[in-house]
Protein backbone atom coordinates (compact mmCIF):
# COMPACT_ATOMS: atom_id res chain seq x y z
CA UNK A 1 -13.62 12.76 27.70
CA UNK A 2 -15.40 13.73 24.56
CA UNK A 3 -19.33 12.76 24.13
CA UNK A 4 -20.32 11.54 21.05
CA UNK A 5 -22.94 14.67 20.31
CA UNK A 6 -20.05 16.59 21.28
CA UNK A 7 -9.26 39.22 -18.40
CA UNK A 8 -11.45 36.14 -19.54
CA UNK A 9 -10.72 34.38 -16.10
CA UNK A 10 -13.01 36.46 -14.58
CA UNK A 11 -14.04 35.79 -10.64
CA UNK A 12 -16.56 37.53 -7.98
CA UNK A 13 -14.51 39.58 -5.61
CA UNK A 14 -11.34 39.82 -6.49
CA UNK A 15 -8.54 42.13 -6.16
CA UNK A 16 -5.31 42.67 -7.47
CA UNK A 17 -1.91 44.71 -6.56
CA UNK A 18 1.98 45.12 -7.53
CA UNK A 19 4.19 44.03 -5.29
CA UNK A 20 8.21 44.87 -4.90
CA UNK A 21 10.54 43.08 -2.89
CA UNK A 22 11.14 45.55 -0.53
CA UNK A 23 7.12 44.74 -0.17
CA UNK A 24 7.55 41.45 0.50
CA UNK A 25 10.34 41.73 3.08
CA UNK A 26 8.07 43.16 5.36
CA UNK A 27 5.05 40.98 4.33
CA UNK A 28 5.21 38.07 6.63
CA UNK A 29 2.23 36.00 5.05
CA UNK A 30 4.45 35.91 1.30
CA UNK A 31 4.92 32.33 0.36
CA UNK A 32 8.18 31.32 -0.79
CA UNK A 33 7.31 31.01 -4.33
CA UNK A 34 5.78 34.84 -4.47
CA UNK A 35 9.10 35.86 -2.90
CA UNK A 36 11.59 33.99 -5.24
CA UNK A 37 9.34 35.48 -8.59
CA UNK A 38 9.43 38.77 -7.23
CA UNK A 39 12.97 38.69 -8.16
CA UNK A 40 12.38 37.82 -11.82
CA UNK A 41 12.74 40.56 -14.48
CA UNK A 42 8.61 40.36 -15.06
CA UNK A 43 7.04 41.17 -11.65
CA UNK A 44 3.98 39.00 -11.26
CA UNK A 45 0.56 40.41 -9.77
CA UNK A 46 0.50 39.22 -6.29
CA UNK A 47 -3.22 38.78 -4.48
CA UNK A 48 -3.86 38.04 -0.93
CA UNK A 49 -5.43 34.32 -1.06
CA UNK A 50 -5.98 31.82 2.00
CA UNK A 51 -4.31 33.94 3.63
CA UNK A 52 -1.04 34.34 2.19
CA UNK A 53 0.16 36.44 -0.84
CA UNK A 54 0.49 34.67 -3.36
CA UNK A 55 1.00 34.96 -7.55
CA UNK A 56 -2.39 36.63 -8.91
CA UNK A 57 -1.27 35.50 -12.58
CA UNK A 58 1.49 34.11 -14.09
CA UNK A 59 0.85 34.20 -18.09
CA UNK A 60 -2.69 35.23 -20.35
CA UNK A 61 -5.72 33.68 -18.82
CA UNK A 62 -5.93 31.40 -21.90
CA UNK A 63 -2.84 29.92 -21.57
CA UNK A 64 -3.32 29.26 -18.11
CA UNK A 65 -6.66 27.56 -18.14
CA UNK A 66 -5.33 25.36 -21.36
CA UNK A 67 -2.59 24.33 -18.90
CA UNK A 68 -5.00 23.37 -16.48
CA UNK A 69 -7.51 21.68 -18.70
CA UNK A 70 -5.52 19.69 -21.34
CA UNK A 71 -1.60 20.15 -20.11
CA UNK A 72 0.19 20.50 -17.11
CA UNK A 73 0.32 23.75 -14.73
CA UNK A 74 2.73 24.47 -11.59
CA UNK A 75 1.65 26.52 -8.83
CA UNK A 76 1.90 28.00 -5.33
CA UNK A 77 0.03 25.99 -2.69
CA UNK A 78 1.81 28.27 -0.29
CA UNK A 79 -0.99 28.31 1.73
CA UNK A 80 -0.98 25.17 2.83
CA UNK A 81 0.30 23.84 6.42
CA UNK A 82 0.72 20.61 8.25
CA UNK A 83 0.68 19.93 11.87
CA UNK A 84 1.56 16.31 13.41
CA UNK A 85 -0.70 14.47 15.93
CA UNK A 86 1.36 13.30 18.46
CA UNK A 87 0.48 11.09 21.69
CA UNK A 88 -0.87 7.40 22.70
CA UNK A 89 -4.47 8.65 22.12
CA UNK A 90 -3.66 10.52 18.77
CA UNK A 91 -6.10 8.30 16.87
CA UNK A 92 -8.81 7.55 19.24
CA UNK A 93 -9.16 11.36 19.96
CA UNK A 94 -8.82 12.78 16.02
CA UNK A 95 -11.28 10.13 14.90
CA UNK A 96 -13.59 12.11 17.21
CA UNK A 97 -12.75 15.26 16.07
CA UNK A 98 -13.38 14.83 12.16
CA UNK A 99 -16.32 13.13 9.93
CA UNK A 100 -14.56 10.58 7.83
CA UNK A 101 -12.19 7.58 8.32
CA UNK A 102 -8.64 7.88 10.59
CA UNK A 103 -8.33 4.88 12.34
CA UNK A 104 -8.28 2.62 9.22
CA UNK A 105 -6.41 4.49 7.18
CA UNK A 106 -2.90 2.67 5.55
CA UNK A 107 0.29 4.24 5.63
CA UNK A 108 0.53 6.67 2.90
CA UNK A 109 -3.49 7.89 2.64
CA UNK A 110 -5.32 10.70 3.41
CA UNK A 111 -9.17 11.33 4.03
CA UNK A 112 -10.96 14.84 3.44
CA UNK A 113 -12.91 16.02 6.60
CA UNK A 114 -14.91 18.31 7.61
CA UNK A 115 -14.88 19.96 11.85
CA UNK A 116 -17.95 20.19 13.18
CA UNK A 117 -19.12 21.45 16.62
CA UNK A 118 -21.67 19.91 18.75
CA UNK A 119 -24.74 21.40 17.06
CA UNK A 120 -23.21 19.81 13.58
CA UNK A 121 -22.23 23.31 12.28
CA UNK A 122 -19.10 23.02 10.18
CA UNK A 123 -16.07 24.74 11.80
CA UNK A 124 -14.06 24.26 9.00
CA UNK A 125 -12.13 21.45 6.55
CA UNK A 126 -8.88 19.63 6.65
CA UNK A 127 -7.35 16.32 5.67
CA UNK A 128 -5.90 13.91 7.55
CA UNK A 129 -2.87 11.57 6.07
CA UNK A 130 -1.58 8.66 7.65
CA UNK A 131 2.45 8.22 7.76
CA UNK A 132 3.33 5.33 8.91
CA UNK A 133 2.38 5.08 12.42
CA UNK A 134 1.77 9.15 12.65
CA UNK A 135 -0.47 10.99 11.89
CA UNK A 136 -0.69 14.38 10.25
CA UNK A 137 -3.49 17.44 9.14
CA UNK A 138 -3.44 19.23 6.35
CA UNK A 139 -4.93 22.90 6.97
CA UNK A 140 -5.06 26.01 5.21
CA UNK A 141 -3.20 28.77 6.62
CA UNK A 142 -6.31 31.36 6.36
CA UNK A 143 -8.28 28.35 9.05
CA UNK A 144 -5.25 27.49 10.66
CA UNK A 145 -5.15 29.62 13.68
CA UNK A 146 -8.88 29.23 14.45
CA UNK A 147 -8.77 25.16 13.69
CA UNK A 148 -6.09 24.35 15.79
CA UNK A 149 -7.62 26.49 18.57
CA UNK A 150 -10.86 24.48 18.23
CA UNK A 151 -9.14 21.35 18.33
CA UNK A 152 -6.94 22.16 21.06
CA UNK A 153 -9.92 22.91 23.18
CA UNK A 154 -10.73 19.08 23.58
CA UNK A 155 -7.82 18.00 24.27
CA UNK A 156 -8.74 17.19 27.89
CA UNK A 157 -7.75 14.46 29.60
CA UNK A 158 -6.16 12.53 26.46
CA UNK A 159 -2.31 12.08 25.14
CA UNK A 160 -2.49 14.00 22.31
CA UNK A 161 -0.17 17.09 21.19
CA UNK A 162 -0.24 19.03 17.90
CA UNK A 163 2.86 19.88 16.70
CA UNK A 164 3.22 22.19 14.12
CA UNK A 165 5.58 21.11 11.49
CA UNK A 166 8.45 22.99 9.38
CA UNK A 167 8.08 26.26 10.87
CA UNK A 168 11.28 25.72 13.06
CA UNK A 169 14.26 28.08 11.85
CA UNK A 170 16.33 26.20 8.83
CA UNK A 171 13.58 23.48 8.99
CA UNK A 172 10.55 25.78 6.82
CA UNK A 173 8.94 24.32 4.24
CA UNK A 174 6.42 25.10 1.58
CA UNK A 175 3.92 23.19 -1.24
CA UNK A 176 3.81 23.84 -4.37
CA UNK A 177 1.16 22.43 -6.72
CA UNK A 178 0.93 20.39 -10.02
CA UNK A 179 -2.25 19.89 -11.61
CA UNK A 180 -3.76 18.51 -15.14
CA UNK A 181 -3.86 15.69 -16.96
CA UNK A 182 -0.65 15.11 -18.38
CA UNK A 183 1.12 15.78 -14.92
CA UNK A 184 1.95 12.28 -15.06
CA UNK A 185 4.07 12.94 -17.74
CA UNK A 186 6.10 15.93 -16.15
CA UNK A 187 6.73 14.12 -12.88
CA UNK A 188 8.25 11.16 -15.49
CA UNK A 189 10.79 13.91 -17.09
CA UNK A 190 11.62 15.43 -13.26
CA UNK A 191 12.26 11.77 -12.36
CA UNK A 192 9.99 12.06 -9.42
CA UNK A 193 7.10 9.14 -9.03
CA UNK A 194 3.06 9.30 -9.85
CA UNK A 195 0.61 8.06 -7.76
CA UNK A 196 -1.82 5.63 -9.11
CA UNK A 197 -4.68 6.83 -6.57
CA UNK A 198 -6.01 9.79 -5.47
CA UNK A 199 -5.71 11.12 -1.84
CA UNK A 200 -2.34 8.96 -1.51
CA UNK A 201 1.28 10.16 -0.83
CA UNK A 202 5.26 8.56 -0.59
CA UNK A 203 8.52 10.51 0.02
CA UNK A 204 11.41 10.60 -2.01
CA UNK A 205 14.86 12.02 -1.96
CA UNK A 206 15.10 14.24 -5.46
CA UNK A 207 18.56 15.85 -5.97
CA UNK A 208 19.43 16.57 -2.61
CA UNK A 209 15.88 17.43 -1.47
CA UNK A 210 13.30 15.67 0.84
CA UNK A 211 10.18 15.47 -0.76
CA UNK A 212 6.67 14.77 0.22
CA UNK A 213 4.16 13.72 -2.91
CA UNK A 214 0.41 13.91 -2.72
CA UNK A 215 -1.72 12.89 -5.30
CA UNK A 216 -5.07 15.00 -3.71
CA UNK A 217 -8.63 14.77 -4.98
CA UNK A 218 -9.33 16.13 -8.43
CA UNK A 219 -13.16 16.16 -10.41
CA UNK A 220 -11.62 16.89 -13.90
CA UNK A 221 -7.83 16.01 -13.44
CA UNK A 222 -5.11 14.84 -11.11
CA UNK A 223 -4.00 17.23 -8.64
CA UNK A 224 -0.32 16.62 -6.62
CA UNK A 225 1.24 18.81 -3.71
CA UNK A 226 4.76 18.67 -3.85
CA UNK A 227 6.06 19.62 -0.24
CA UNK A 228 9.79 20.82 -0.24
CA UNK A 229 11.98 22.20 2.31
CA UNK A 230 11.68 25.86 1.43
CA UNK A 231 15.54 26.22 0.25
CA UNK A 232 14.31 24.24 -2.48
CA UNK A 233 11.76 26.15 -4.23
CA UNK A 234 13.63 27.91 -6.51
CA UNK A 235 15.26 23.83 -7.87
CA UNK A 236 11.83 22.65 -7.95
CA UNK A 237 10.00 25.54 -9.83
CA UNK A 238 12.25 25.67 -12.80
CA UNK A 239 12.55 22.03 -13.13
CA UNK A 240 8.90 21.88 -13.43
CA UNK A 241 9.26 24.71 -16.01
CA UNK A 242 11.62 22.67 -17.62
CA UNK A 243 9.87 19.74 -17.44
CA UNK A 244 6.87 21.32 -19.07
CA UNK A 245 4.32 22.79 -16.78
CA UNK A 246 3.12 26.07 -17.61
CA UNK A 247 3.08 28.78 -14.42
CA UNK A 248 -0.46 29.02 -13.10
CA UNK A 249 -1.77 31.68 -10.99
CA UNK A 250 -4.48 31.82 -8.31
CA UNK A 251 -7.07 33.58 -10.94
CA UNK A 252 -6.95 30.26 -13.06
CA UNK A 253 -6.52 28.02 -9.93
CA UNK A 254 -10.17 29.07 -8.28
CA UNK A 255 -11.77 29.55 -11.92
CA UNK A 256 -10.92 25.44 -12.21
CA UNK A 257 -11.81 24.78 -8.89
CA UNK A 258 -15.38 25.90 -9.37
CA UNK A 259 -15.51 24.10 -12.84
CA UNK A 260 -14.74 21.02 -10.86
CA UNK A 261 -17.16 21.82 -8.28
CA UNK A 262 -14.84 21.89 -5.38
CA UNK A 263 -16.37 24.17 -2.15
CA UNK A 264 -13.71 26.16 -0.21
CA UNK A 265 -14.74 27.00 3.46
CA UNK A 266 -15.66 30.50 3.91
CA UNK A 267 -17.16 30.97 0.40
CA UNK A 268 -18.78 27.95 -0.55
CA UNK A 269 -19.36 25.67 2.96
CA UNK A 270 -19.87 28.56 5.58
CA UNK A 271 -19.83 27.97 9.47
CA UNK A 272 -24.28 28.16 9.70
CA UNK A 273 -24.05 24.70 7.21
CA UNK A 274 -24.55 21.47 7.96
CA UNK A 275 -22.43 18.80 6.31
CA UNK A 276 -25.13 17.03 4.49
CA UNK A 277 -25.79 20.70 2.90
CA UNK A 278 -22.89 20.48 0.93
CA UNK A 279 -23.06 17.67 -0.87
CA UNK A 280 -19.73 16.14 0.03
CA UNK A 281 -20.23 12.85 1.12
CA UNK A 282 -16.52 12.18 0.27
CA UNK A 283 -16.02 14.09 3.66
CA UNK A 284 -18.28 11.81 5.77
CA UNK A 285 -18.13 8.21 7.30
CA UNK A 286 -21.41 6.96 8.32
CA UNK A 287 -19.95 3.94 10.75
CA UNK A 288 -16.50 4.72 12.11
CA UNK A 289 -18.50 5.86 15.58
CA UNK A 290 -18.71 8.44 17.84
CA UNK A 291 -17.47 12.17 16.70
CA UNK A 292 -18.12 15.73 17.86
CA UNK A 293 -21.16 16.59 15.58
CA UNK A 294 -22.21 12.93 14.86
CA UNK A 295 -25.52 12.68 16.39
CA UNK A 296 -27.08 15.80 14.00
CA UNK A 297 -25.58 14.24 11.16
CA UNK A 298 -26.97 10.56 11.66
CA UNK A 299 -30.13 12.33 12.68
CA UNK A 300 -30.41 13.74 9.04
CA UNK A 301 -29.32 10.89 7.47
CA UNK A 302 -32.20 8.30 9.09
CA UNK A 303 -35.03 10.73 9.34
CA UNK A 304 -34.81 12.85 6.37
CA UNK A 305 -33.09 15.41 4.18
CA UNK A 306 -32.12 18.87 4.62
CA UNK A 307 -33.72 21.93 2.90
CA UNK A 308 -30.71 22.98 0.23
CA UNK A 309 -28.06 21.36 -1.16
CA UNK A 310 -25.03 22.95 -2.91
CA UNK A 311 -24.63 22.54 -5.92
CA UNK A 312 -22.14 22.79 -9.45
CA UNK A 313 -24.04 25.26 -12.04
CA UNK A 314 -23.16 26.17 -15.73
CA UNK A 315 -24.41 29.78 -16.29
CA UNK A 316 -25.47 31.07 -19.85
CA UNK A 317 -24.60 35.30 -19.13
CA UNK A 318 -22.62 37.57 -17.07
CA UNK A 319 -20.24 36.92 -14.22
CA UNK A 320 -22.23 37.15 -11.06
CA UNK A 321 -20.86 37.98 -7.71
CA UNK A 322 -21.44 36.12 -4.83
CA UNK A 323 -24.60 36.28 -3.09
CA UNK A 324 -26.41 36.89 -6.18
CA UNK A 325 -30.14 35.52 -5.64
CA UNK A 326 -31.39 33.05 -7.87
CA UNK A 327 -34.80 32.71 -8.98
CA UNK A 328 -36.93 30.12 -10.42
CA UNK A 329 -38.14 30.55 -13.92
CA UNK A 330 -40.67 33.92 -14.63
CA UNK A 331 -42.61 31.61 -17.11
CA UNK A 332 -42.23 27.80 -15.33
CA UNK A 333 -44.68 25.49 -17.29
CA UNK A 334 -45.43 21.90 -16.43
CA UNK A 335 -43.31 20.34 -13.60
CA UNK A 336 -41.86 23.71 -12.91
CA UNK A 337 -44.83 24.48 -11.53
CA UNK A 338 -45.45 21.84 -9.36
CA UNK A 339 -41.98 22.29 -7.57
CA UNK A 340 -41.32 26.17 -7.16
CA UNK A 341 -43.97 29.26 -7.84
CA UNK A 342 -42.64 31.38 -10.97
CA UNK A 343 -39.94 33.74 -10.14
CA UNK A 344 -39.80 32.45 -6.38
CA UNK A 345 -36.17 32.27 -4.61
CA UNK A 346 -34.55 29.74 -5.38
CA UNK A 347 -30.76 30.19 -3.69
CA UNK A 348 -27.59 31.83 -4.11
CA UNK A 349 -24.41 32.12 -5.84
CA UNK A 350 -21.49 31.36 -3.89
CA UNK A 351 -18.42 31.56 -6.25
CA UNK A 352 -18.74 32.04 -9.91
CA UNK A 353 -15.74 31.97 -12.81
CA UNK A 354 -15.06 32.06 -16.42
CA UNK A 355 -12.87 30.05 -18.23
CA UNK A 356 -11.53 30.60 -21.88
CA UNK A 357 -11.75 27.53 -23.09
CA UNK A 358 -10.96 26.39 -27.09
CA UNK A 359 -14.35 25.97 -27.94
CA UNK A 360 -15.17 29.22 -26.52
CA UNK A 361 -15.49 30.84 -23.33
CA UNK A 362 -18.12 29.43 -20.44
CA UNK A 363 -19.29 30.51 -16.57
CA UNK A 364 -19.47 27.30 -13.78
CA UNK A 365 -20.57 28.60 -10.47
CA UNK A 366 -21.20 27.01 -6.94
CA UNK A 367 -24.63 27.84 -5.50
CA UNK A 368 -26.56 26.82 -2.15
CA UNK A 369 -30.20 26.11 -3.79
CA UNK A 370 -33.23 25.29 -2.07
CA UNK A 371 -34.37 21.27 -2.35
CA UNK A 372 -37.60 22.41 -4.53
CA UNK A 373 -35.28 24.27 -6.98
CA UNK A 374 -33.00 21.20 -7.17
CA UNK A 375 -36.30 18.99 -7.40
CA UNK A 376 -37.64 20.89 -10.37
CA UNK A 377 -33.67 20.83 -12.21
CA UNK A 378 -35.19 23.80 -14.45
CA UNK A 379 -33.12 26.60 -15.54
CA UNK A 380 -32.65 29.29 -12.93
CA UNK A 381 -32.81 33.24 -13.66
CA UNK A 382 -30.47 35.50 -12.27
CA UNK A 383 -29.42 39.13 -12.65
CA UNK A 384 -26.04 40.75 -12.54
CA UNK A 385 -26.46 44.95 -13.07
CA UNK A 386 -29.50 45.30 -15.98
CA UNK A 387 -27.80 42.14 -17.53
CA UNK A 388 -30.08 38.86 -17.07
CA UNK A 389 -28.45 35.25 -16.86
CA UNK A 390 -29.45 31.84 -16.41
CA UNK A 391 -28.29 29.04 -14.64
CA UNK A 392 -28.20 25.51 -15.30
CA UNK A 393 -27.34 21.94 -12.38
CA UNK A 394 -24.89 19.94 -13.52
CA UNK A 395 -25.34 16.28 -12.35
CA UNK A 396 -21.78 16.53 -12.48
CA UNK A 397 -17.96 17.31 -13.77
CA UNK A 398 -18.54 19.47 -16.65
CA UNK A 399 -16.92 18.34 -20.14
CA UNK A 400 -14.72 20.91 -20.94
């Protein structure tokens, strides 16, 4: 038994490489989408991402951050896999295994949590859906090996089996992605249905094809997974294209994700955290009991806060990489002063993008800055080379 303490689109890090088929034949981790365009007459940059290899970029930077931001763009969520809880104590035991809501969730919803191990570090992310009288994670395939291993590991004495699904031979499937505001209007042309509320999903049978739809959780604009048997990839890309989303790469994908303020583990939310350091309450639930982690967490929460916070920044100057250190203002005057010493540490970068937008071109990043930094809410200095930058909080989704 458990105890309860138990290019314009421009991105740090990245790289980039050509791909043939005869490439991905023998690359195992290619998703089904980056195999079927490797086959089109315009080979597509392929980038290793989450894990899998995956479309770098699928059009001009512009176009795809337009799609994103004011239209409708399709795209690989490849990366993406489910497993099934099985057993008579498949709820008890995952409700103490994650930090937010399973045991009241309805049919057809999903919750956002975060794995923590007994000390409260986070282990990693995943979200758990609800369908029907199953239950079912949502992992990334770059945490998937090392989550399932953690969770396995307390399985004790309990009825509960994870199950890995549509990995069986003729039974694979795959996700792909629709995101931006008028997606509403594409799924209405495929004749597929929306979803009034985020982090809620149905099935449908679409010509021939069992489909899964998620409508996950978006800051600036509704985001759906579309989960397909993988046979039907190629049907389901082109009548999106046809439809009128606009191909999307992974360069555009992560360069609206930090806009939006979204952490991914491993870059943002690292495994020294706590969850309260990152801001994202949406992944906690302060009263649905005991869970492996939950006595650090309610410890913070009725004694006091933590020392840094993450948070969404708009920069004003170069692209900085990750790990950049950011300082508090050379010159601070007034409450500046009373909150951080001029040019004293104030955090770090953690991701950092630019978007080409219409009204021109602006940097979001994600940063882990200390609670005297936040405090004061003055500009922050950085420096990227010999070029100086400056860094502003956002109380929240940028208007772009």
């Amino acid at each position: 038994m458990m105890r309860c303490h138990a290019e314009k689109v421009q991105i740090a890090s990245q790289k980039r490489f050509p791909m043939t088929q005869s490439d991905l034949a023998t690359t195992s981790s290619a998703t089904p989408l980056a195999t079927l365009l490797a086959s089109a007459a315009k080979l597509p940059h392929l980038t290793e991402y989450r894990g899998v290899t995956t479309p770098r970029e699928l059009d001009a930077p512009a176009t795809e951050i337009e799609a994103l931001v004011s239209g409708a763009a399709a795209h690989d969520l490849g990366w993406m896999r489910r497993v099934t809880v099985r057993g008579e104590d498949r709820f008890r035991w995952l409700s103490g295994m994650v930090t937010n809501m399973v045991n009241d969730l309805s049919p057809g919803t999903g919750a956002w949590n975060l794995v923590l191990n007994a000390q409260g570090r986070i282990q990693g992310d995943l979200t758990v859906w609800r369908e029907g009288d199953g239950l079912e994670i949502e992992i990334s395939a770059d945490q998937y090996d090392r989550l399932l291993a953690h969770l396995e590991h307390f399985i004790i004495m309990d009825d509960v089996e994870l199950v890995p699904l549509g990995v069986e031979p003729g039974g694979a499937e795959t996700a792909l992605g629709l995101t931006g505001p008028h997606t509403g209007d594409v799924l209405g042309r495929m004749g597929l249905p929306t979803l009034p509320e985020p982090m809620t999903a149905t099935r449908v049978e679409w010509n021939g094809l069992n489909l899964r739809i998620v409508r996950g959780y978006g800051a600036l604009a509704p985001h759906y997974e579309i989960w397909t048997p993988a046979a039907g990839v190629t049907r389901l890309w082109r009548t999106m294209s046809t439809a009128g989303a606009a191909a999307v790469g992974k360069t555009a994908l992560e360069a609206f994700r930090i806009a939006e303020g979204i952490p991914m583990y491993g870059i943002d939310m690292m495994e020294r955290d706590l969850p309260q350091e990152t801001s994202q309450t949406r992944a906690l639930h302060f009263n649905k009991g005991c869970y492996l982690g939950q006595e650090i967490v309610e410890r913070i929460r009725s004694r006091g806060n933590v020392h840094k916070h993450l948070c969404s920044l708009e920069l004003e100057g170069p692209v900085p990489e990750a790990g950049t250190e950011l300082e508090s203002p050379s010159k601070g005057t007034g409450a500046s002063q009373t909150a951080a010493k001029p040019g004293a540490k104030a955090g770090q970068i953690t991701s950092a993008a630019e978007l080409p937008l219409r009204g021109g071109s602006k940097v979001f990043a994600l940063g882990m800055l200390r609670a005297e930094a936040e405090t004061s809410n003055q500009p922050l200095e950085y420096m990227t080379g010999t070029s100086a930058g400056t860094a502003r909080i956002l109380a929240g989704p940028p208007n772009l």
